[in-house]
N, C-alpha and C. Protein backbone atom coordinates (compact mmCIF):
# COMPACT_ATOMS: atom_id res chain seq x y z
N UNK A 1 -85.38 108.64 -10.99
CA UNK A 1 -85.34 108.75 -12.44
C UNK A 1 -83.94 109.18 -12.91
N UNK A 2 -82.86 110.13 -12.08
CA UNK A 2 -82.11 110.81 -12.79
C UNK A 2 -80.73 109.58 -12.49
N UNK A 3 -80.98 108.71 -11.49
CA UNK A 3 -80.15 107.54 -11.29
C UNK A 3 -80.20 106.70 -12.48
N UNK A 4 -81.55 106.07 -12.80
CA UNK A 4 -81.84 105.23 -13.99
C UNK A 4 -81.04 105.79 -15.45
N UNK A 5 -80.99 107.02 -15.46
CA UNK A 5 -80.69 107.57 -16.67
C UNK A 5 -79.28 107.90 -16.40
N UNK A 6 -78.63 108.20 -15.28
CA UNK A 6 -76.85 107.83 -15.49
C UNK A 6 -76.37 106.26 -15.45
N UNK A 7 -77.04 105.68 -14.88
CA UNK A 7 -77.26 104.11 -15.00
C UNK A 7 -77.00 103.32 -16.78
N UNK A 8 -78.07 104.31 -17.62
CA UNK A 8 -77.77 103.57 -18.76
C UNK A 8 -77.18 104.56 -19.56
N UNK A 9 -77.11 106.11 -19.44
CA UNK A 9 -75.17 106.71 -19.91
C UNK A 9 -74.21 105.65 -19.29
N UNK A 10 -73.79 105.23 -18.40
CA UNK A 10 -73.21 104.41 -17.78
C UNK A 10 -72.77 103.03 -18.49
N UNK A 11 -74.17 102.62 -19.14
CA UNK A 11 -74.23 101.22 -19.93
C UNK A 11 -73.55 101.73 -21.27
N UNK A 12 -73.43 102.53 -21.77
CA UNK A 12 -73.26 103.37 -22.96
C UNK A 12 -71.55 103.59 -23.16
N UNK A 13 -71.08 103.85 -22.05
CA UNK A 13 -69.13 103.76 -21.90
C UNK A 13 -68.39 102.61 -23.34
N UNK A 14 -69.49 101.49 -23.32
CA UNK A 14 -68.70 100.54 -24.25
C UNK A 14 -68.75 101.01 -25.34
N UNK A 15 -69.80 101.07 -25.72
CA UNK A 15 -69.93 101.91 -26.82
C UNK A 15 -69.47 103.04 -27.43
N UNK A 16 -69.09 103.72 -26.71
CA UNK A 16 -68.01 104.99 -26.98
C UNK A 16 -67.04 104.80 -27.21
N UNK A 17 -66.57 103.33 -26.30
CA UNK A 17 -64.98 103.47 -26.56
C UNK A 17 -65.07 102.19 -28.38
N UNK A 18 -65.99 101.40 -28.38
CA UNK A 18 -65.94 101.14 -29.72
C UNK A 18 -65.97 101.88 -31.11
N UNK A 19 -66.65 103.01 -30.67
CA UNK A 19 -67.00 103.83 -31.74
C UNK A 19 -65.30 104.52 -32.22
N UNK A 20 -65.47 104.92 -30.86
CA UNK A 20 -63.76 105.77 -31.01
C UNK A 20 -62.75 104.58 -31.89
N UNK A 21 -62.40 103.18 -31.43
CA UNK A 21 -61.98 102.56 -32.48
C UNK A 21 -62.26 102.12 -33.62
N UNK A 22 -63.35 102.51 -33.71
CA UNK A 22 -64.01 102.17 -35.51
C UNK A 22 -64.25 103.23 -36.26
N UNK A 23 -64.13 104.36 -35.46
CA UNK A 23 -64.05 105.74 -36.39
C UNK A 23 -62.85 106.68 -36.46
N UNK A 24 -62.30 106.64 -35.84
CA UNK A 24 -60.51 107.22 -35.03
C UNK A 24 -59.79 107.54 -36.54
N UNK A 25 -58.74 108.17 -37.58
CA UNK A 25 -58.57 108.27 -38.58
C UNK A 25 -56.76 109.66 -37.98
N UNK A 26 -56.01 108.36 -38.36
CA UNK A 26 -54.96 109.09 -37.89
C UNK A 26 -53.97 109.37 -38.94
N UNK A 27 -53.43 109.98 -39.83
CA UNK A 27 -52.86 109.79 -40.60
C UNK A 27 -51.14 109.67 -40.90
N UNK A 28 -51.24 108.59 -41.46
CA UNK A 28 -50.18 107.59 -41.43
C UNK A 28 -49.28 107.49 -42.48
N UNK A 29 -48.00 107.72 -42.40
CA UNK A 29 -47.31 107.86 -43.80
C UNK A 29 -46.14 107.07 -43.63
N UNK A 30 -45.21 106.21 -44.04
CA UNK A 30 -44.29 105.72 -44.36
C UNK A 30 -42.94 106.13 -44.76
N UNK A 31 -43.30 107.01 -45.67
CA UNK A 31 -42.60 107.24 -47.20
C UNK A 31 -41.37 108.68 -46.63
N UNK A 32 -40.22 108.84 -47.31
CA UNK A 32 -39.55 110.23 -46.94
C UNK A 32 -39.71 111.44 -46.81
N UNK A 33 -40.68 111.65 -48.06
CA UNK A 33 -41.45 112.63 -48.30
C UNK A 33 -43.13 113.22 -47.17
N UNK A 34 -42.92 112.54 -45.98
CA UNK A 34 -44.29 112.70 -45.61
C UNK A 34 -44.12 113.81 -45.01
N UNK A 35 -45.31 114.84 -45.16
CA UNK A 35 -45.65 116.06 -43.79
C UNK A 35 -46.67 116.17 -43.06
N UNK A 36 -46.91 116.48 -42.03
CA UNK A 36 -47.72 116.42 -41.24
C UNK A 36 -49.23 117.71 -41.64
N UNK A 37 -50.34 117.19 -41.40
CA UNK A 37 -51.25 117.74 -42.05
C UNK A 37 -51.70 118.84 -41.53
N UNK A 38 -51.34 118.29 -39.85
CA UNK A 38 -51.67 119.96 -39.04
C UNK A 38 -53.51 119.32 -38.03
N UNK A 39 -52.70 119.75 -36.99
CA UNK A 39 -53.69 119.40 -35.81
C UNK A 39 -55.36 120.10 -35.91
N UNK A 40 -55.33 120.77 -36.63
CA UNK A 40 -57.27 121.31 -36.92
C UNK A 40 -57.53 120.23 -37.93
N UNK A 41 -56.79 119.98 -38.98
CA UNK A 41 -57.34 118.41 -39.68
C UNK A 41 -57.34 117.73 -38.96
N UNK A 42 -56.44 117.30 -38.35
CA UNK A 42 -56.78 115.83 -37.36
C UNK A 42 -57.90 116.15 -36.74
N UNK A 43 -57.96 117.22 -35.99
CA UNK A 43 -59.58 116.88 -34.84
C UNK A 43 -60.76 117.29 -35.99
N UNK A 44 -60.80 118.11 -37.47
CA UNK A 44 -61.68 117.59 -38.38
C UNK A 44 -62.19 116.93 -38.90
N UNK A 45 -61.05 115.58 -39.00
CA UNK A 45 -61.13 114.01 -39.17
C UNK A 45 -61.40 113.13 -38.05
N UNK A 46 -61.76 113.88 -36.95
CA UNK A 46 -61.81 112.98 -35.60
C UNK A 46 -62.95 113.40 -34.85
N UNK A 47 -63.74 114.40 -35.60
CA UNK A 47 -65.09 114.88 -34.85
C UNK A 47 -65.91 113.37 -33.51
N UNK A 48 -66.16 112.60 -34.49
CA UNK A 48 -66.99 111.59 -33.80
C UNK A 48 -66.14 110.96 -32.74
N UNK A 49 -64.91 110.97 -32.90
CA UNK A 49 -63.97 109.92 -31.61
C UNK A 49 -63.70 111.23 -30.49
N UNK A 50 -63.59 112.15 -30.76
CA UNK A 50 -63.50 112.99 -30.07
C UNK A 50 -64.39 113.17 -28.79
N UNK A 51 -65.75 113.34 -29.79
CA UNK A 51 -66.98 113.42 -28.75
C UNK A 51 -67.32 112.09 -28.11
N UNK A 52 -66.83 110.98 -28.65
CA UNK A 52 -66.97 110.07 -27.74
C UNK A 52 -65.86 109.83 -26.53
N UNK A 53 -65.00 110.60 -26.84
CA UNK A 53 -63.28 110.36 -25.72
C UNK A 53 -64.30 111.85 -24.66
N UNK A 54 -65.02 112.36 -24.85
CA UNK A 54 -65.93 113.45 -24.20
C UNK A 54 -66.74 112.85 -23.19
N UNK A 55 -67.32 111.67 -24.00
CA UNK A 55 -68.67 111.16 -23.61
C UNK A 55 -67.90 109.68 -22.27
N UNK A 56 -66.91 109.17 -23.28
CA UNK A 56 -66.16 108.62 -21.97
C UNK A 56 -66.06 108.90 -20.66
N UNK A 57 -65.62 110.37 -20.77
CA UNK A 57 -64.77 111.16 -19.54
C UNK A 57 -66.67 111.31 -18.71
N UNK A 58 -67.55 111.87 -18.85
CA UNK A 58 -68.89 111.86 -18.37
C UNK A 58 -69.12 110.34 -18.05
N UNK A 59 -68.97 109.25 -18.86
CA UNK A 59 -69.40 108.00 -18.24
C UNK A 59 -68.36 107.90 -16.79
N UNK A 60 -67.10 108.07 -16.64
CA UNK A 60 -66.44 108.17 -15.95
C UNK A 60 -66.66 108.49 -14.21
N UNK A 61 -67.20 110.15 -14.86
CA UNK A 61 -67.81 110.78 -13.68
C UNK A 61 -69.21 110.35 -13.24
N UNK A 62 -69.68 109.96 -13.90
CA UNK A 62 -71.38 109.15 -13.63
C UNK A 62 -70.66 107.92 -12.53
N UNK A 63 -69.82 107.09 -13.01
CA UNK A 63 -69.74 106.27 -12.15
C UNK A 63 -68.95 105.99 -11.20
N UNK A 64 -68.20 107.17 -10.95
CA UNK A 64 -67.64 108.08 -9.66
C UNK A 64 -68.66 108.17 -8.99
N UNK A 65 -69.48 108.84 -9.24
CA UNK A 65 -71.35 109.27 -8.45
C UNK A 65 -71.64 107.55 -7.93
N UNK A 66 -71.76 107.36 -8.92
CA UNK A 66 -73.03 105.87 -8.64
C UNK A 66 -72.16 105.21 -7.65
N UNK A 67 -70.60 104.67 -7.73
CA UNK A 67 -69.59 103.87 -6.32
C UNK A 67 -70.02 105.10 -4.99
N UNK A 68 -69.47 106.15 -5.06
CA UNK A 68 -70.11 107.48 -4.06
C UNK A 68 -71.27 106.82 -3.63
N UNK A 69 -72.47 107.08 -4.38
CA UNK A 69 -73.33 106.67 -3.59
C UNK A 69 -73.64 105.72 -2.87
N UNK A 70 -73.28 104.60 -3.16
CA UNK A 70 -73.45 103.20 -2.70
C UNK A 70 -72.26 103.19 -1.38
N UNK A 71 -71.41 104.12 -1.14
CA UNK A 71 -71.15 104.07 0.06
C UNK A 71 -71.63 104.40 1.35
N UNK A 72 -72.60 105.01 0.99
CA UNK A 72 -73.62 105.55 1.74
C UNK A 72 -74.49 104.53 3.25
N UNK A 73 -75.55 104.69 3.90
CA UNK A 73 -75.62 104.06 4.66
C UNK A 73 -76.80 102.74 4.01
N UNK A 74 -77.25 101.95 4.50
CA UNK A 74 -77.97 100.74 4.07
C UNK A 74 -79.02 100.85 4.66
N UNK A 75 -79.99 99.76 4.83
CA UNK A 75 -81.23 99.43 5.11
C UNK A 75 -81.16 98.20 6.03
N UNK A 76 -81.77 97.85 6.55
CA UNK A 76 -81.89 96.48 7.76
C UNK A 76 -81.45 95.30 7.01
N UNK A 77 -80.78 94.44 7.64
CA UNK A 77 -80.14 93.60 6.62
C UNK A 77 -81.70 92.69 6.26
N UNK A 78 -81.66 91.72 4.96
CA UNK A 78 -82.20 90.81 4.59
C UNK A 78 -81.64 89.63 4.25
N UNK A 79 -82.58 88.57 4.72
CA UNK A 79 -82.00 87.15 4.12
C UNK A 79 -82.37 86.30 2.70
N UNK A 80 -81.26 86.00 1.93
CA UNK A 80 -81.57 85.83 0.59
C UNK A 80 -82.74 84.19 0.73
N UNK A 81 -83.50 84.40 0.45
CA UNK A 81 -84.28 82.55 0.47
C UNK A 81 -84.26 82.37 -1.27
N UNK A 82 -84.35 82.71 -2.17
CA UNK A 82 -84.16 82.36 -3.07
C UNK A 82 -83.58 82.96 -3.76
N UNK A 83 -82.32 82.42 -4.98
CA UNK A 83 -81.35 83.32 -5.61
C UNK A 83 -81.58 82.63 -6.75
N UNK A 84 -81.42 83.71 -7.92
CA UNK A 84 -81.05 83.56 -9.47
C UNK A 84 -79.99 84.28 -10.15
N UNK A 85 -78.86 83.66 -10.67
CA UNK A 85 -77.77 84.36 -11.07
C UNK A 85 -78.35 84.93 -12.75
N UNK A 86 -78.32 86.03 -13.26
CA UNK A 86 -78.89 86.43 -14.54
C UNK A 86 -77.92 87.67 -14.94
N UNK A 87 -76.75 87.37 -15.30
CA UNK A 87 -75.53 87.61 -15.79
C UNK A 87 -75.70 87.86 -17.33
N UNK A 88 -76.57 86.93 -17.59
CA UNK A 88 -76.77 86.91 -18.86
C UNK A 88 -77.55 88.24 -19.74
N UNK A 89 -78.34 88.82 -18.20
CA UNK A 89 -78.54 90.01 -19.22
C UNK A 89 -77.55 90.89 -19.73
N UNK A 90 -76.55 90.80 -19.07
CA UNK A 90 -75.73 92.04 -19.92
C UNK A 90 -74.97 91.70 -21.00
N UNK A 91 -75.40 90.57 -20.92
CA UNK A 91 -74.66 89.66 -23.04
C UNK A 91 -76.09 90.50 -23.87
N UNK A 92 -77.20 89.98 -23.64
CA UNK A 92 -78.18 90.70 -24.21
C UNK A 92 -78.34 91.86 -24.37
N UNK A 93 -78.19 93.02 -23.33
CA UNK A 93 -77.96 94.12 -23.96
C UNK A 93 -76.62 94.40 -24.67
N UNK A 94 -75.71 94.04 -24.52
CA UNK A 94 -74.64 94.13 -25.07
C UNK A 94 -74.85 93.57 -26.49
N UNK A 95 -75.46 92.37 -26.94
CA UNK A 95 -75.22 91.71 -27.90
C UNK A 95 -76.97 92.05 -28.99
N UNK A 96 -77.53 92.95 -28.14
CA UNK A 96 -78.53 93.40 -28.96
C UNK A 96 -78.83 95.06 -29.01
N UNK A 97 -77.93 95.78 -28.31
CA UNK A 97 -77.80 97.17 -28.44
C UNK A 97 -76.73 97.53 -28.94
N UNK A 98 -75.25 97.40 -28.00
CA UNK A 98 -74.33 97.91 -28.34
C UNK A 98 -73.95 97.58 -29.56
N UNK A 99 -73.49 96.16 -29.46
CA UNK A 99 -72.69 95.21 -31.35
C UNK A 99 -73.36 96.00 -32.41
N UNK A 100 -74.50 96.10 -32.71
CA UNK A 100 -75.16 96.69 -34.27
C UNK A 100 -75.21 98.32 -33.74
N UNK A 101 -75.20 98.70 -33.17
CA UNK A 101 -75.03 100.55 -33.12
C UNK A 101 -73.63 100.95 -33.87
N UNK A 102 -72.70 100.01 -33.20
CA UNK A 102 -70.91 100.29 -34.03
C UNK A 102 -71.22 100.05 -35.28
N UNK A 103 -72.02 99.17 -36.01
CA UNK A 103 -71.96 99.40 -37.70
C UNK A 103 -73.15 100.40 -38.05
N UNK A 104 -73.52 101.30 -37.40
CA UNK A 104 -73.67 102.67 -38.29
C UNK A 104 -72.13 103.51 -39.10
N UNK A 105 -72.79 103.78 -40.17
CA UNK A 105 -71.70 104.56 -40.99
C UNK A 105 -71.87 105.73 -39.93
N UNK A 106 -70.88 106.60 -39.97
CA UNK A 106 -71.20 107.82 -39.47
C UNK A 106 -70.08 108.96 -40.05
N UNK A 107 -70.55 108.36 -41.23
CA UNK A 107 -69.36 109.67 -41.94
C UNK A 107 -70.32 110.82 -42.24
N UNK A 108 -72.05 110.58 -42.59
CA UNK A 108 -72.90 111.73 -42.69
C UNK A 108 -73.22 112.04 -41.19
N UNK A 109 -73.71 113.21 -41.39
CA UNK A 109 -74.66 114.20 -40.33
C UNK A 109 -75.99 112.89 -40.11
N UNK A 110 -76.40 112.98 -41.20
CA UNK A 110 -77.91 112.31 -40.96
C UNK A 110 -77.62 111.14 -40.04
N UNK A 111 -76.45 110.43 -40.29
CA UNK A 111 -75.80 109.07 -39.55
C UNK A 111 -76.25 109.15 -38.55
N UNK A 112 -75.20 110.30 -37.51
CA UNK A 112 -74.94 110.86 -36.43
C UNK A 112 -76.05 110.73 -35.42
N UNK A 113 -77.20 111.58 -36.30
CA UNK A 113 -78.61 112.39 -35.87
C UNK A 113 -79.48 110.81 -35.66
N UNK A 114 -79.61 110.27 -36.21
CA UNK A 114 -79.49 109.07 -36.50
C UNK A 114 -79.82 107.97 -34.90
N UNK A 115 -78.33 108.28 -34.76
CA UNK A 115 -77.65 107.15 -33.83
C UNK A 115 -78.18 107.97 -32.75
N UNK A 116 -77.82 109.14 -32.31
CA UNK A 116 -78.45 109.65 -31.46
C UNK A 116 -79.49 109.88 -31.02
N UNK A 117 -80.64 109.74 -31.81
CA UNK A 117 -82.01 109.41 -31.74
C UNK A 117 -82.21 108.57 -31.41
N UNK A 118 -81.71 107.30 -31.89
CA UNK A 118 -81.95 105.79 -31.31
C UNK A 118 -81.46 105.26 -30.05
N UNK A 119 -80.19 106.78 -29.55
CA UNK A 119 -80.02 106.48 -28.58
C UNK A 119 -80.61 106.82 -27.37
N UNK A 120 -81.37 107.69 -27.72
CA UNK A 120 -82.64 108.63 -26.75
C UNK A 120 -83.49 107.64 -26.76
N UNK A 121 -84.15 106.86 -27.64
CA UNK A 121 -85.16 106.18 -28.19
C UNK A 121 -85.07 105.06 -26.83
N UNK A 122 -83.88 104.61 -27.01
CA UNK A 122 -83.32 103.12 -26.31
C UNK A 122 -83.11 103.44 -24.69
N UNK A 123 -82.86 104.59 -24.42
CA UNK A 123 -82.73 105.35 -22.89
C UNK A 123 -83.99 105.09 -22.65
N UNK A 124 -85.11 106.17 -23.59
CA UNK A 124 -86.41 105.82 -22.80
C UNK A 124 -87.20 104.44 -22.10
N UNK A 125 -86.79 103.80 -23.20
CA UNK A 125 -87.61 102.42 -23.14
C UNK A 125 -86.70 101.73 -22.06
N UNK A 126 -85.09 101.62 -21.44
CA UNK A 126 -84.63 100.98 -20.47
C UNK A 126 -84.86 101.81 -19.33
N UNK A 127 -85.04 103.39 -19.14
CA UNK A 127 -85.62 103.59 -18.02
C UNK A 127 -87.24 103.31 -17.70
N UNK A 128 -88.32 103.26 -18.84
CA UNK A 128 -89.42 103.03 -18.34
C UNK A 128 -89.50 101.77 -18.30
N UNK A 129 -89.10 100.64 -18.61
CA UNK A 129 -89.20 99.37 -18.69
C UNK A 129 -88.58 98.63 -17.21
N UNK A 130 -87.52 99.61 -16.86
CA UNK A 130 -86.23 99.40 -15.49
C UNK A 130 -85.02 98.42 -15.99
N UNK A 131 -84.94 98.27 -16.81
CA UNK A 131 -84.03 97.53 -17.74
C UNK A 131 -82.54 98.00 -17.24
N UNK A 132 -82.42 99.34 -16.85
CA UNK A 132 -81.59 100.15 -16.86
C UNK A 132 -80.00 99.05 -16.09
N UNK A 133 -80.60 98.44 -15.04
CA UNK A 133 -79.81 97.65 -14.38
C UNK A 133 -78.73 96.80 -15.20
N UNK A 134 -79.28 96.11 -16.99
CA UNK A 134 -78.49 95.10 -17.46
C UNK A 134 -76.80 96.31 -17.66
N UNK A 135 -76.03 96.18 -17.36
CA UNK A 135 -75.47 97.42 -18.00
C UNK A 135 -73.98 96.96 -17.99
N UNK A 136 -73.29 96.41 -19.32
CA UNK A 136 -72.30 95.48 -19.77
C UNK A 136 -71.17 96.40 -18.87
N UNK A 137 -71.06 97.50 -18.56
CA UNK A 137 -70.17 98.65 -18.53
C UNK A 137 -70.18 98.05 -16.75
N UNK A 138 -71.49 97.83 -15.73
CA UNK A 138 -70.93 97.25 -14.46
C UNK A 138 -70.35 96.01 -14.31
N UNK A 139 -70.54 95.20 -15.24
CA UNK A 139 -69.95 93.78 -15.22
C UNK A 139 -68.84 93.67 -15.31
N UNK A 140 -68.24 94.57 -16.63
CA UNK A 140 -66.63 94.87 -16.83
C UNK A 140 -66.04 95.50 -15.33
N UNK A 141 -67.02 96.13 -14.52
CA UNK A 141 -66.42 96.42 -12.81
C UNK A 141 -66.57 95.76 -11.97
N UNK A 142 -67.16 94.56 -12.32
CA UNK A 142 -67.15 92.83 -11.73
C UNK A 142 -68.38 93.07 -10.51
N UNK A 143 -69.77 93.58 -11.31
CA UNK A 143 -70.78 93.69 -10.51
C UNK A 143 -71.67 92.41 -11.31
N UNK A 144 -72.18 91.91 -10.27
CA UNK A 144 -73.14 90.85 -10.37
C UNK A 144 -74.62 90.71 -10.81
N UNK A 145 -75.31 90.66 -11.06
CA UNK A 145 -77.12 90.47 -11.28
C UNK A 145 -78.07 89.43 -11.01
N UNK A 146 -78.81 89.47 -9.90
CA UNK A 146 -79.55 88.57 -9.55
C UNK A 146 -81.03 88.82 -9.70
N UNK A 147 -81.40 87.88 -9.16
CA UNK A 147 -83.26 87.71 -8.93
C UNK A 147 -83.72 86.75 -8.30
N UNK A 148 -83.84 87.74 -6.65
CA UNK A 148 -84.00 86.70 -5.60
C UNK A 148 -85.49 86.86 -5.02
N UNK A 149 -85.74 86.13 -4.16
CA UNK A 149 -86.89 86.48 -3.04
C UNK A 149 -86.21 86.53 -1.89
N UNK A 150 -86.54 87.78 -1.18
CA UNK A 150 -85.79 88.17 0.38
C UNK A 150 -86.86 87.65 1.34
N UNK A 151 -86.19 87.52 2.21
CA UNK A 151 -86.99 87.68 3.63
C UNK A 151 -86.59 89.13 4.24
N UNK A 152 -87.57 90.21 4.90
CA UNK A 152 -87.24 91.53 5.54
C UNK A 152 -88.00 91.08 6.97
N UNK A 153 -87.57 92.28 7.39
CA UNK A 153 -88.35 92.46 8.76
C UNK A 153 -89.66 92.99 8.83
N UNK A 154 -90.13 93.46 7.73
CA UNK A 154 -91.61 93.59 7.25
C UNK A 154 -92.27 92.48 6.23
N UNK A 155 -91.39 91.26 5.95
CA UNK A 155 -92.53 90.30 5.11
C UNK A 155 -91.37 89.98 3.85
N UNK A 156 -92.02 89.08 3.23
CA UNK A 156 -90.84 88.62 2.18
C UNK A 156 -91.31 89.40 0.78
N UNK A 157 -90.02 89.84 -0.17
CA UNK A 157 -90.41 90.33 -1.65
C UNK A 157 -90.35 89.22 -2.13
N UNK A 158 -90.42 89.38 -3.22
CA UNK A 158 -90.43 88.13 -4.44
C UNK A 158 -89.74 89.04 -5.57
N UNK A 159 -89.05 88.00 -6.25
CA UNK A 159 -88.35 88.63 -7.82
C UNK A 159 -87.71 90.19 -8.19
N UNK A 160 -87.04 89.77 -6.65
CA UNK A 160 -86.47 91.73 -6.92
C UNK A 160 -84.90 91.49 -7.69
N UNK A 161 -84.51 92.43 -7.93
CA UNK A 161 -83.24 92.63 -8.52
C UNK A 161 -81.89 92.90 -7.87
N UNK A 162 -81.08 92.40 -7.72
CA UNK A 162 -79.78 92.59 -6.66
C UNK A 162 -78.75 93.04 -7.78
N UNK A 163 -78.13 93.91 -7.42
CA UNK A 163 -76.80 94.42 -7.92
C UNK A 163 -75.70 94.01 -7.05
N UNK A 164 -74.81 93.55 -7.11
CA UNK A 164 -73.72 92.91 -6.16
C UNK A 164 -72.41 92.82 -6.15
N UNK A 165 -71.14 93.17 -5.76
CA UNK A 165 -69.71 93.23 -6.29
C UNK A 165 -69.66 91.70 -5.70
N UNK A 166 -70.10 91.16 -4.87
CA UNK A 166 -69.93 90.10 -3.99
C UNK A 166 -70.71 88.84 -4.81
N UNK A 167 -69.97 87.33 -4.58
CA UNK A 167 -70.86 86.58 -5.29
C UNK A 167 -72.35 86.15 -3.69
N UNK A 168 -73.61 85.81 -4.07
CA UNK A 168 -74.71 86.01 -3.14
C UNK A 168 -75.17 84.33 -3.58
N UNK A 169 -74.97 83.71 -2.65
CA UNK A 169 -76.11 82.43 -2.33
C UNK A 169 -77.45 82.19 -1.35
N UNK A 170 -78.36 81.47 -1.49
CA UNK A 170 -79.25 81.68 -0.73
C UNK A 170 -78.83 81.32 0.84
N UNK A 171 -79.66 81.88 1.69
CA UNK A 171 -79.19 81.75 3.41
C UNK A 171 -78.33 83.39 3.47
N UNK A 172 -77.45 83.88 2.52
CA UNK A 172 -77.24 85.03 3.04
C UNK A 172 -77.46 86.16 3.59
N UNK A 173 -77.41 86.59 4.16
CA UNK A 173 -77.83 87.64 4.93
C UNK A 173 -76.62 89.02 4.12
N UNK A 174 -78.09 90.01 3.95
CA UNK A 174 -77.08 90.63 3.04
C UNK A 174 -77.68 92.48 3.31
N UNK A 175 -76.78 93.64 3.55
CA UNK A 175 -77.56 95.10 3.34
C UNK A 175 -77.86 95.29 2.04
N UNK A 176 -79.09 95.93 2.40
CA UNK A 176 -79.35 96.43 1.30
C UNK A 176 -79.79 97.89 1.04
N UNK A 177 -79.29 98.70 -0.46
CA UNK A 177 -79.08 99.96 -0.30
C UNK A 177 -80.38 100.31 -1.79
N UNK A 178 -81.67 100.40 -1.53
CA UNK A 178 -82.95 100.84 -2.97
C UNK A 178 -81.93 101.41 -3.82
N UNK A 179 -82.06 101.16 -5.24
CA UNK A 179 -81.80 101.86 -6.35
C UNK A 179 -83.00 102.72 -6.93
N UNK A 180 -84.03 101.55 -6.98
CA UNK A 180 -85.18 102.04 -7.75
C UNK A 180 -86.31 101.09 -7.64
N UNK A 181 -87.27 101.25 -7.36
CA UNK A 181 -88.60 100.00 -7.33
C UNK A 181 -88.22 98.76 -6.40
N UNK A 182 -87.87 97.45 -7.58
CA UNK A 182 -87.35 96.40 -7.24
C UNK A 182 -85.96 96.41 -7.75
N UNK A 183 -84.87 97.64 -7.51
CA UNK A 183 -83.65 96.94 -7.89
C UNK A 183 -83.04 97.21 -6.68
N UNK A 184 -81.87 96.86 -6.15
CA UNK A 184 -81.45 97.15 -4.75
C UNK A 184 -79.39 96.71 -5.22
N UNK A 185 -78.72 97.77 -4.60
CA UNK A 185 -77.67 97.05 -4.37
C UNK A 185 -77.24 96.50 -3.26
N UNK A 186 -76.48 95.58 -3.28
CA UNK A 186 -76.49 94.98 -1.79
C UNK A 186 -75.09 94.90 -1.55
N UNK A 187 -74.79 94.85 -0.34
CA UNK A 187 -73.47 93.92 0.61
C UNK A 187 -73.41 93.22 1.51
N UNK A 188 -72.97 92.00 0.92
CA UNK A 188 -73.01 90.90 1.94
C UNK A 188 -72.14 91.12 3.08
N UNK A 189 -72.79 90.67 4.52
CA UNK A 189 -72.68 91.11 5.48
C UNK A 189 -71.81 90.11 5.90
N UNK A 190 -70.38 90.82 6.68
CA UNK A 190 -68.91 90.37 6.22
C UNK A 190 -69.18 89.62 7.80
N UNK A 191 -70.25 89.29 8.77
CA UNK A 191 -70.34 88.68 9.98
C UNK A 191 -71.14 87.23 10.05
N UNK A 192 -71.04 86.98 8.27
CA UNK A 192 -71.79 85.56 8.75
C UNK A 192 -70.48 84.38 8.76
């Protein structure tokens, strides 16, 4: 559970750093006469980019953890018999979570309270759903998404989920390291 939920803080990185450019407020003068307003206004005028240049630095360390872990040891290798490339989910979450969250106003409190609710709201439902995997933020780290049927040494799965830095065709023989249920990251095994 506590993987799933740095998984989609994780998915959440884009979003921070959009916010920070759509709310950011630096002030800018031209003219001879300009003075500087003084650094407690600026971070008064910068509350929200702030906490998201915060929330960055935590997505950061989340996925320090999550590469960490995946170095870890594997599971008996498996052979891919059927592969589906589904890349496409992370346009979908991207293009149905993140895009419309950046046009909240968030110059009120209520905004804020708001967005953050919906963002609890949207955690729950991608960790109980397992959704957690689409996550635009691993793709930008050139991780892959599949939906294959394996062959194991105990019997074949059907329609599990592969996470992958590697591109995966069927016949591969590949480790694999559980995330959660049916999601697994894998590495293709550099001896075929």
């Amino acid at each position: 559970m506590k993987d799933k939920i740095e998984l989609y803080f994780i998915s959440l990185g884009l979003l921070f750093f959009l916010l920070i450019l759509t709310t950011v407020k630096f002030p800018i003068c031209f003219e001879r006469d300009c003075i500087f307003i003084g650094i407690i206004a600026v971070i008064k005028n910068n509350i929200v980019p702030l906490f998201c240049l915060g929330a960055i630095f935590i997505v950061w360390i989340l996925y320090s953890r999550f590469t960490y872990k995946l170095k870890g040891g594997t599971d008996l290798p498996i052979q891919i018999e059927k592969i589906e490339n589904i890349n496409y989910e992370y346009l979908t979450f991207l293009t149905t979570y993140i895009i419309p969250l950046i046009c909240f106003n968030l110059k009120s409190l209520r905004d804020i309270i708001v967005l953050i609710v919906l963002l609890i709201i949207l955690g729950c439902l991608f960790v109980k759903t397992n959704l957690y995997y689409a996550n635009p933020s691993l793709a930008l780290m050139g991780y892959h998404i599949y939906k294959a049927d394996v062959k194991t040494k105990n019997g074949n799965k059907e329609n599990i989920i592969l996470i992958a830095k590697e591109k995966i065709e069927k016949g591969d023989s590949v480790f694999p390291k559980r995330l959660e249920d049916n999601v697994y990251y894998i590495i293709k095994n550099k001896n075929e």
